[in-house]
Protein backbone atom coordinates (compact mmCIF):
# COMPACT_ATOMS: atom_id res chain seq x y z
CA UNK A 1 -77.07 83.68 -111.86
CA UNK A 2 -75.32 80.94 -111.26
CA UNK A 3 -73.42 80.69 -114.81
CA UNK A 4 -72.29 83.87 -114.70
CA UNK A 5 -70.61 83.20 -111.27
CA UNK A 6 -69.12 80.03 -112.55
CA UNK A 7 -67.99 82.03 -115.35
CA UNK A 8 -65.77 84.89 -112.97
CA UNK A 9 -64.79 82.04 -110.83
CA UNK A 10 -62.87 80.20 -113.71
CA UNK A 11 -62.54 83.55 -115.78
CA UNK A 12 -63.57 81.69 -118.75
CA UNK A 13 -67.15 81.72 -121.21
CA UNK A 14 -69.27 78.90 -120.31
CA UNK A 15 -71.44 76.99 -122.83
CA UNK A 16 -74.52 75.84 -121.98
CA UNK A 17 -77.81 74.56 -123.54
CA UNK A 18 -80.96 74.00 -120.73
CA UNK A 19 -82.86 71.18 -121.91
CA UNK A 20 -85.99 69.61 -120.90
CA UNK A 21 -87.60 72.21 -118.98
CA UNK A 22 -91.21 71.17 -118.14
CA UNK A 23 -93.97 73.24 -118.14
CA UNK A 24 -94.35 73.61 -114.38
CA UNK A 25 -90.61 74.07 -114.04
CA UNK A 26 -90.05 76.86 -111.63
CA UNK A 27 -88.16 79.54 -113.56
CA UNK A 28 -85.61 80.50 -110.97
CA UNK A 29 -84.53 79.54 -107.11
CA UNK A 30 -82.34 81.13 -105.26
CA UNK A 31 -80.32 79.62 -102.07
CA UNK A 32 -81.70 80.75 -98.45
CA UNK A 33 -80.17 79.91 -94.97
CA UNK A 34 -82.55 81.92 -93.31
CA UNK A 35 -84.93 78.81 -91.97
CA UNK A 36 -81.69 76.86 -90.72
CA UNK A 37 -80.47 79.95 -88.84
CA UNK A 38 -83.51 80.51 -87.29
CA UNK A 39 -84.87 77.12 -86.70
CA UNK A 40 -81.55 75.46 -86.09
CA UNK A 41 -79.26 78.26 -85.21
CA UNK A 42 -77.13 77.33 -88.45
CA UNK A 43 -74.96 79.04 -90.74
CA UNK A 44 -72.87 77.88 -93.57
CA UNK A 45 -68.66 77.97 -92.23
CA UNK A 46 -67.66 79.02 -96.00
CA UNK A 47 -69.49 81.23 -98.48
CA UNK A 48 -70.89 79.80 -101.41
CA UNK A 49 -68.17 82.00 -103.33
CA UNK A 50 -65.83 80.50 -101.95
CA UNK A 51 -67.01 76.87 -101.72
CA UNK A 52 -67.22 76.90 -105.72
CA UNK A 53 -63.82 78.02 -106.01
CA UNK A 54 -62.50 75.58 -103.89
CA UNK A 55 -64.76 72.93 -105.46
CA UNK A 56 -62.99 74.02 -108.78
CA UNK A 57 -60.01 73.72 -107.71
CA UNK A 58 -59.59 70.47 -106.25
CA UNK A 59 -61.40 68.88 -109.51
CA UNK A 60 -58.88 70.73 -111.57
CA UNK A 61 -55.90 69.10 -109.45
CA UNK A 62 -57.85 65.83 -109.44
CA UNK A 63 -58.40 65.54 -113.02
CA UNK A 64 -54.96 66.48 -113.79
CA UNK A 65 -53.20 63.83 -111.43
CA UNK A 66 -55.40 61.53 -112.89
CA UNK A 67 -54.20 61.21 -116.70
């Protein structure tokens, strides 16, 4: 789940409401490399982990050099 992971990535509760979900919304995805690898000999150079907390972190230092 994708909050939860945000959620042990900034050790913090997140709030959130989903909205509009239409009737042929597809419940849940989930991220696959598998085609890319195969088809393209591809894999990702950072985890998806890892990418988040990194992604976290440089908003966090780019919102607070902002004000």
């Amino acid at each position: 789940n994708l909050i939860k992971k945000v959620e042990e990535i900034l050790n913090a509760k997140v709030n959130y409401k989903i909205l509009n979900i239409a009737k042929n919304e597809i419940p849940e995805q989930y991220l696959d490399y598998t085609k890319a690898k195969e088809k393209l000999n591809w894999e990702p150079k950072i985890s998806f982990e890892n990418g988040m907390k990194k992604t976290f972190k440089w908003y966090k230092g780019f919102y607070l050099n902002s004000k």
